[in-house]
C-alpha atoms as a PDB file:
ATOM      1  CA  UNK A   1     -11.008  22.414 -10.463  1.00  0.00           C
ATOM      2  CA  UNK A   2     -10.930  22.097  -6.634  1.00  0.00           C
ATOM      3  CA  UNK A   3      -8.096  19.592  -5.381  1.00  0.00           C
ATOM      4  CA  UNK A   4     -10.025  16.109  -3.906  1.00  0.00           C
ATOM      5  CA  UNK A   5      -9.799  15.581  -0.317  1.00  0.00           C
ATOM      6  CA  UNK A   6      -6.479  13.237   0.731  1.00  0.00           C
ATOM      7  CA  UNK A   7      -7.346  10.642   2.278  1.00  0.00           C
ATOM      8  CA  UNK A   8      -5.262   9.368   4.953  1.00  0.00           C
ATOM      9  CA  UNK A   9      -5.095   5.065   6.607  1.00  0.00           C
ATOM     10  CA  UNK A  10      -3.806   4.623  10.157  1.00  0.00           C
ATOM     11  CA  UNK A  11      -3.367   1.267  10.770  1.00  0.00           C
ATOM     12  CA  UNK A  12      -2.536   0.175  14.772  1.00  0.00           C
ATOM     13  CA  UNK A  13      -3.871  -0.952  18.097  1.00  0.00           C
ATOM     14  CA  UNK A  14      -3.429   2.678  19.920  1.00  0.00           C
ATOM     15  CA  UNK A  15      -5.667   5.668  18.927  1.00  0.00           C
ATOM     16  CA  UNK A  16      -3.088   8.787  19.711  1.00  0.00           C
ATOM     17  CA  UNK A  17      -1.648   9.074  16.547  1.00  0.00           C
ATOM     18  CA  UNK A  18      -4.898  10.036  14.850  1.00  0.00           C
ATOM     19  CA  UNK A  19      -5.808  11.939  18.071  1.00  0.00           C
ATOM     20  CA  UNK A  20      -3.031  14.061  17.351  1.00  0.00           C
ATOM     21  CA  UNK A  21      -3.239  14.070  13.428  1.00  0.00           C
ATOM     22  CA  UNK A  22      -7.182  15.283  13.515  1.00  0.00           C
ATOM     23  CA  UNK A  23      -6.699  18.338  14.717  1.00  0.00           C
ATOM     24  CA  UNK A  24      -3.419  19.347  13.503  1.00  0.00           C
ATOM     25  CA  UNK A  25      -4.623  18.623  10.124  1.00  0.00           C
ATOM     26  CA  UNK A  26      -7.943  20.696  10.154  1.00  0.00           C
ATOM     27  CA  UNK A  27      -6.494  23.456   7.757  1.00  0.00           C
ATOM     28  CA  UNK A  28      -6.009  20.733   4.714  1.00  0.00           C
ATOM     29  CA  UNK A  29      -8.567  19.001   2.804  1.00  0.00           C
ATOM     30  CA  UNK A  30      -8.002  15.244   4.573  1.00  0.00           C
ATOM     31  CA  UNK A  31     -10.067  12.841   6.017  1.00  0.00           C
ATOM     32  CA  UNK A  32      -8.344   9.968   8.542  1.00  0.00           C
ATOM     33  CA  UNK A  33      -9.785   6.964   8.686  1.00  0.00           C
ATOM     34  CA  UNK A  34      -8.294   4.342  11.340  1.00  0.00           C
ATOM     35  CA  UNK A  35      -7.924   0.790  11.423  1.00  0.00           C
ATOM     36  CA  UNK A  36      -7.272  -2.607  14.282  1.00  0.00           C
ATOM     37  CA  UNK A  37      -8.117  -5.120  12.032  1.00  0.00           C
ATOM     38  CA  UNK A  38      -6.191  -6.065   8.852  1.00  0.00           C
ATOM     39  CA  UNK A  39      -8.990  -6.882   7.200  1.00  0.00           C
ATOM     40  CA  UNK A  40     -10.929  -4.044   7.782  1.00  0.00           C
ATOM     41  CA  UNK A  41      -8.219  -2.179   6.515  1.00  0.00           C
ATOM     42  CA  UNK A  42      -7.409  -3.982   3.451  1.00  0.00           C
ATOM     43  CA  UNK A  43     -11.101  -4.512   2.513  1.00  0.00           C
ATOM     44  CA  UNK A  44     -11.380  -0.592   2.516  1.00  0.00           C
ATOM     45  CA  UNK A  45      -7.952   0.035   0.306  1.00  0.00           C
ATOM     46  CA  UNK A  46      -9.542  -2.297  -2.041  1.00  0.00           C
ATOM     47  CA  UNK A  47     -12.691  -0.243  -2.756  1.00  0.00           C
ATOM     48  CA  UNK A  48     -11.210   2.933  -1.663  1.00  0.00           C
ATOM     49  CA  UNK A  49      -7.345   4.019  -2.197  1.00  0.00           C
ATOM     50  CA  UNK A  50      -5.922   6.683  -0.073  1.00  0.00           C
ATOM     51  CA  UNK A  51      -3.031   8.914  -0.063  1.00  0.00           C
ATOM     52  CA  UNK A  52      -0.924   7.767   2.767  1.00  0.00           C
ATOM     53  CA  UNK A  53      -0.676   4.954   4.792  1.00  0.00           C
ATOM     54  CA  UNK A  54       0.236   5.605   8.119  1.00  0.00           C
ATOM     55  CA  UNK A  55       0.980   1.835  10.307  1.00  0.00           C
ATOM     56  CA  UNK A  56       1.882   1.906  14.164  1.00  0.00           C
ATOM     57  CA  UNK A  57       4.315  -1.276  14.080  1.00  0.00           C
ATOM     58  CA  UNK A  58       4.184  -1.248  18.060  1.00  0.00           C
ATOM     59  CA  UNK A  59       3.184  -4.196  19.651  1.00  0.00           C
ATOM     60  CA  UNK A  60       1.860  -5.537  16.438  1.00  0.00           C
ATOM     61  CA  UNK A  61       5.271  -5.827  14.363  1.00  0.00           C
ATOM     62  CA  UNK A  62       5.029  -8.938  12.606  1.00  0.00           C
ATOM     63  CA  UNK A  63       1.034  -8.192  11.641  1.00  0.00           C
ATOM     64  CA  UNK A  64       2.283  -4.785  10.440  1.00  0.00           C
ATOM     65  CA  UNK A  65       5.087  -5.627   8.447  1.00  0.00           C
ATOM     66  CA  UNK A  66       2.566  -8.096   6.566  1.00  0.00           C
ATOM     67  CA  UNK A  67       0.037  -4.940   6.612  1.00  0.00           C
ATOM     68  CA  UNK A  68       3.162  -2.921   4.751  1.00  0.00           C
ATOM     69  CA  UNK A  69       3.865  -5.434   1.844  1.00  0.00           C
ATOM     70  CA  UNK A  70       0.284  -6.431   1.279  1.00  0.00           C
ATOM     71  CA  UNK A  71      -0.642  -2.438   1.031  1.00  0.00           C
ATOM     72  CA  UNK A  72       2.668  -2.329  -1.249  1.00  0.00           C
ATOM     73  CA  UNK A  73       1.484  -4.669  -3.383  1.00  0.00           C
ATOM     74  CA  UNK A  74      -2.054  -3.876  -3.890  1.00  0.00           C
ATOM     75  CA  UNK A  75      -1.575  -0.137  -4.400  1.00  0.00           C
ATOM     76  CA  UNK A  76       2.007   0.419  -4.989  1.00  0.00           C
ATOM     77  CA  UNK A  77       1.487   4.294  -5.700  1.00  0.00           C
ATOM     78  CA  UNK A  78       0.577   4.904  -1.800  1.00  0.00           C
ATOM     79  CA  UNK A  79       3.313   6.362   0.591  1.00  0.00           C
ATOM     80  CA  UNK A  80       3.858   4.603   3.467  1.00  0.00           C
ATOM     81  CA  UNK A  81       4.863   6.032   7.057  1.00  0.00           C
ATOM     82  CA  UNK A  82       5.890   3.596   9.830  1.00  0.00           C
ATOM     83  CA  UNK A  83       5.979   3.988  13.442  1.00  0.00           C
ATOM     84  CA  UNK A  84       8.235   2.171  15.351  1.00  0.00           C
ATOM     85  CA  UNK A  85       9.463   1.627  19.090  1.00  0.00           C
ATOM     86  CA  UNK A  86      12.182   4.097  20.408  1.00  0.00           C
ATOM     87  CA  UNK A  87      15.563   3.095  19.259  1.00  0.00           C
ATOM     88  CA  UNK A  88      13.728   0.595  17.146  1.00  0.00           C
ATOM     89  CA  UNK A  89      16.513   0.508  14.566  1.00  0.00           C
ATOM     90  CA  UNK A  90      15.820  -3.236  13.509  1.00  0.00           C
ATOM     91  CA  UNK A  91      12.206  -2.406  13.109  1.00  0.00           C
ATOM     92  CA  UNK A  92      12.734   0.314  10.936  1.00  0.00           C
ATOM     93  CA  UNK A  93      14.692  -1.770   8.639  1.00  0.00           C
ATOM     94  CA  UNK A  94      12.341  -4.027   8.353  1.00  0.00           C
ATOM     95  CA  UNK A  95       9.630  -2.069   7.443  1.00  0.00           C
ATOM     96  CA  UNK A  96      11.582   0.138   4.810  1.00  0.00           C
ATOM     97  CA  UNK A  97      12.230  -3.673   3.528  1.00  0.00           C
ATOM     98  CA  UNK A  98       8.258  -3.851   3.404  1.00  0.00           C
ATOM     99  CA  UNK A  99       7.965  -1.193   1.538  1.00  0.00           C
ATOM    100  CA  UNK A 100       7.834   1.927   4.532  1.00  0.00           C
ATOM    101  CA  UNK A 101       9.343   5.308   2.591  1.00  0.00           C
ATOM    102  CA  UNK A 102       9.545   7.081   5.865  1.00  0.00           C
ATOM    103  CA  UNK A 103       9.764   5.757   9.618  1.00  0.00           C
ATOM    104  CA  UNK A 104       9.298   7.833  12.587  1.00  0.00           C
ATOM    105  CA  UNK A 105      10.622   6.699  16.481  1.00  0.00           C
ATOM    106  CA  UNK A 106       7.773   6.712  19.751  1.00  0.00           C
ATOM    107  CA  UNK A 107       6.883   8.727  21.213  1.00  0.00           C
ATOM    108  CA  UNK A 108       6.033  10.748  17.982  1.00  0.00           C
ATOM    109  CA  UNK A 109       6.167  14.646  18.415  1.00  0.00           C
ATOM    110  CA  UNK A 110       3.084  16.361  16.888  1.00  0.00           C
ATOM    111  CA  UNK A 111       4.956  18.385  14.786  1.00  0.00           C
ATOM    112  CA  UNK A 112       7.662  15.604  13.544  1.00  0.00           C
ATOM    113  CA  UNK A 113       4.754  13.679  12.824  1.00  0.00           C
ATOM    114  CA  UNK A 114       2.799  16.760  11.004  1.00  0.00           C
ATOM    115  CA  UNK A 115       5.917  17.743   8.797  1.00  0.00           C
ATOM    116  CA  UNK A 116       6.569  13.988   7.847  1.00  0.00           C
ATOM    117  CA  UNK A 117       2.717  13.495   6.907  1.00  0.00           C
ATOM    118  CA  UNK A 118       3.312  16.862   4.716  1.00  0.00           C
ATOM    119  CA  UNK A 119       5.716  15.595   3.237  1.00  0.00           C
ATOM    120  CA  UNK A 120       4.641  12.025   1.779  1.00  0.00           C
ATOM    121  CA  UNK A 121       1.100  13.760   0.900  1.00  0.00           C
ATOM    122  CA  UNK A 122       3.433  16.444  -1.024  1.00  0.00           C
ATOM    123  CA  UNK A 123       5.453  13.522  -3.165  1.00  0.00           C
ATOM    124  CA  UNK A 124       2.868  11.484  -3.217  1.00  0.00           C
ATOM    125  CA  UNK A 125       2.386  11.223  -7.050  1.00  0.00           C
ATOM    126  CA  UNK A 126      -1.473  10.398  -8.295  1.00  0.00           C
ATOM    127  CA  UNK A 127      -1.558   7.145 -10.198  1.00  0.00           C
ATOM    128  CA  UNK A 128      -2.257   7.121 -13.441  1.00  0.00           C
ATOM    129  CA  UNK A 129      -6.232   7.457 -14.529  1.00  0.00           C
ATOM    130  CA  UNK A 130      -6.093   3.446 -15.440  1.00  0.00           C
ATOM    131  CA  UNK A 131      -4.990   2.645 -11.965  1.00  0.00           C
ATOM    132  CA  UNK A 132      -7.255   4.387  -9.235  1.00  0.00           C
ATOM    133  CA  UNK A 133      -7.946   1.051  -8.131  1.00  0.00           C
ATOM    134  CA  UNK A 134      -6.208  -0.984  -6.015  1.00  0.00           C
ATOM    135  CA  UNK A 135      -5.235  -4.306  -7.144  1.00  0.00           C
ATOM    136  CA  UNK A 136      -7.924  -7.474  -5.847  1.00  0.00           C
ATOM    137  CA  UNK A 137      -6.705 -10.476  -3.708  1.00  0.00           C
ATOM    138  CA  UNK A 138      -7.437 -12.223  -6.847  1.00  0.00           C
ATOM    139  CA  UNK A 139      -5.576 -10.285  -9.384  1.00  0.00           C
ATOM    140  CA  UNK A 140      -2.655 -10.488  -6.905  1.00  0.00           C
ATOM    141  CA  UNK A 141      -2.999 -14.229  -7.385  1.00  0.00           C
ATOM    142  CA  UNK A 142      -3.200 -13.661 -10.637  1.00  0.00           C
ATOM    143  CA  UNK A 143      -0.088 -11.783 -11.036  1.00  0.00           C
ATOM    144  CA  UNK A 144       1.783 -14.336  -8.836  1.00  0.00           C
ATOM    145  CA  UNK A 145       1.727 -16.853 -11.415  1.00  0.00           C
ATOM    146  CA  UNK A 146       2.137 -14.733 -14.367  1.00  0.00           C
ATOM    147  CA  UNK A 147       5.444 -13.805 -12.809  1.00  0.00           C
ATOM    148  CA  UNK A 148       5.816 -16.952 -12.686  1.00  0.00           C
ATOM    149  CA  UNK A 149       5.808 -17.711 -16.172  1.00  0.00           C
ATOM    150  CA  UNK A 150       2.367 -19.473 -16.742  1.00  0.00           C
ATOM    151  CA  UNK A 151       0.126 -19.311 -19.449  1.00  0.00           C
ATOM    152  CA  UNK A 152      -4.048 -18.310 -18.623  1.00  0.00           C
ATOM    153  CA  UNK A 153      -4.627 -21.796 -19.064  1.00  0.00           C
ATOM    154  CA  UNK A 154      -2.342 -22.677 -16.714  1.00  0.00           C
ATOM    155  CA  UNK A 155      -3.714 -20.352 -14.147  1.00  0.00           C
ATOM    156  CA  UNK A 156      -7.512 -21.344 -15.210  1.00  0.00           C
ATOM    157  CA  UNK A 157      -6.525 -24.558 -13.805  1.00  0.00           C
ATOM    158  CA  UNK A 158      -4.828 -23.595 -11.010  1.00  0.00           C
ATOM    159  CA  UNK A 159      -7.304 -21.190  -9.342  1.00  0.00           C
ATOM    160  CA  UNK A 160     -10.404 -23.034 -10.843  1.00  0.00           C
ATOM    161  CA  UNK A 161     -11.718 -20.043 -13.170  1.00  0.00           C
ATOM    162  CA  UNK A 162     -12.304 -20.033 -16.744  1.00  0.00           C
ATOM    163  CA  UNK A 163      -9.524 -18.916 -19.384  1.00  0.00           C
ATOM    164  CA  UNK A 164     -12.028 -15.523 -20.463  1.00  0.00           C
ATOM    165  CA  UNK A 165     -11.931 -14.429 -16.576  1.00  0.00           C
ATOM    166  CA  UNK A 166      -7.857 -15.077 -16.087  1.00  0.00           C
ATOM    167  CA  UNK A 167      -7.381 -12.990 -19.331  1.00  0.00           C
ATOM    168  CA  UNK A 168     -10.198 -10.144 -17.912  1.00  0.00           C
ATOM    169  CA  UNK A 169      -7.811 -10.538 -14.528  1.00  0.00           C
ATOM    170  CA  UNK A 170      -4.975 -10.176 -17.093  1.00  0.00           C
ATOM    171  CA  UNK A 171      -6.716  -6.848 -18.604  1.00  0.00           C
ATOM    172  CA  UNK A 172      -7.534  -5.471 -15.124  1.00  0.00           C
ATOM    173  CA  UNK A 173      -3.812  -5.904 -13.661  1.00  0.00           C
ATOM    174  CA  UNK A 174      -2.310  -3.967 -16.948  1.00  0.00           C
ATOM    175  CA  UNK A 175      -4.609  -1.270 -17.019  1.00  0.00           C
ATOM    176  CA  UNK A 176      -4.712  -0.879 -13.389  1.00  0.00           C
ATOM    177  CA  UNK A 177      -0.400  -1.430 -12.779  1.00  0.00           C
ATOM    178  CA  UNK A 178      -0.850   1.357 -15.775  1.00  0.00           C
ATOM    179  CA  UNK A 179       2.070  -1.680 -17.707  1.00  0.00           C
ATOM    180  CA  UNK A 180       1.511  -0.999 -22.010  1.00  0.00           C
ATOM    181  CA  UNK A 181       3.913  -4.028 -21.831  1.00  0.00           C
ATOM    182  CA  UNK A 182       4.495  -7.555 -20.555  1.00  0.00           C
ATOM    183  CA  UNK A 183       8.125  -6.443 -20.165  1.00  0.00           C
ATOM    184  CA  UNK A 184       6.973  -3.134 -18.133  1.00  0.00           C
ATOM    185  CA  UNK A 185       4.806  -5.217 -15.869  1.00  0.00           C
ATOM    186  CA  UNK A 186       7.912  -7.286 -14.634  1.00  0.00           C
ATOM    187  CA  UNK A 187       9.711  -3.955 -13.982  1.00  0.00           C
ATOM    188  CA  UNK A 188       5.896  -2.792 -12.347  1.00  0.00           C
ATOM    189  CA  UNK A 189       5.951  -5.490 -10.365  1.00  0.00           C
ATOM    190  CA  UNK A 190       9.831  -5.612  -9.330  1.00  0.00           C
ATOM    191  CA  UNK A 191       9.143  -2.190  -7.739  1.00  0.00           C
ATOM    192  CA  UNK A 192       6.370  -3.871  -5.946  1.00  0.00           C
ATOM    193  CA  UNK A 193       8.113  -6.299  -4.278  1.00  0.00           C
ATOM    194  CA  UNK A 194       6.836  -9.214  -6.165  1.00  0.00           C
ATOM    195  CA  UNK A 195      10.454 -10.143  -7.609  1.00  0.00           C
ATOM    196  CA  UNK A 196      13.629 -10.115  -5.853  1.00  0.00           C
ATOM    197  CA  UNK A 197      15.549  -7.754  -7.809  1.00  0.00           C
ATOM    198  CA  UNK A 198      18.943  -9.594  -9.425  1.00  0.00           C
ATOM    199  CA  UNK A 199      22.163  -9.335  -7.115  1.00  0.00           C
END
């Protein structure tokens, strides 16, 4: 069966990253779709997941390093590239903290930035067939509070939804977070940032 095109996010207010990525990349099966507006971008991970997640943290740090731990959270499979400013040392901490698994200094060399995007798309492991889907703004909710130790009902009353749709939210996150237990969705969600692990 023929491999499925990867599908690459580039997240930023300058264009030359995916002016250099387009063309570099024309040999592999990818597509590169890019983004200014955080909604935009999150609206489209929502319906549509992609491979990598490539965010230009330059001159929009503290918007990006939101951008990192929302993508983090909603589809926690996804590597995550980061570029920063040169000798941005601080900045790359911070965005490994958001959940970055490789950062790269500007100006980016085409073929630094080539052999990095190789290799995320190359350990970039394919979620589970439960959890294509990246989790809703709602389920995130959702999962907030479970974390936080409350019952459906609880919830229900919180976000003003019936009991039956919490527990369908409840169904979704499992299946889609790929947990078989309420024990393995902690340790799901620990790796997704949602708990600070213990000290």
């Amino acid at each position: 069966m023929e491999e499925s095109p990867k599908r690459i996010y580039f997240f930023g207010k300058e264009l030359e990253v995916p002016a250099v990525l387009e063309p570099a990349l024309t040999s592999y099966r990818t597509s590169i779709r890019s983004f200014s507006e955080p909604e935009d971008c999150l609206q489209e991970l929502s319906e549509r997941p992609c491979d990598l997640f490539i965010i230009d943290l330059d001159g929009c740090e503290a918007e990006g390093l939101e951008m990192l731990t929302e993508v983090r959270r909603m589809a926690p499979w996804v590597p995550m590239l980061a570029l920063v400013q040169r000798a941005g040392v601080r900045s790359a901490v911070r965005a490994v903290k958001a959940g970055a698994d490789d950062c790269l200094e500007k100006p980016v060399q085409g073929a630094r930035l080539i052999e990095a995007v190789e290799m995320q798309l190359g350990q970039a492991a394919p979620p589970a067939a439960g959890a294509r889907k990246a989790l809703t703004r709602m389920e995130i909710e959702v999962l907030q509070r479970i974390l936080a130790g409350k019952t459906s009902q609880d919830i229900s009353v919180e976000l003003h939804r019936s009991k039956r749709t919490i527990d369908v939210h409840r169904k979704n996150i499992m299946r889609k977070l790929d947990a078989s237990s309420p024990v393995d969705l902690i340790r799901r969600a620990l790796g997704m940032g949602f708990i600070d692990p213990p000290k």
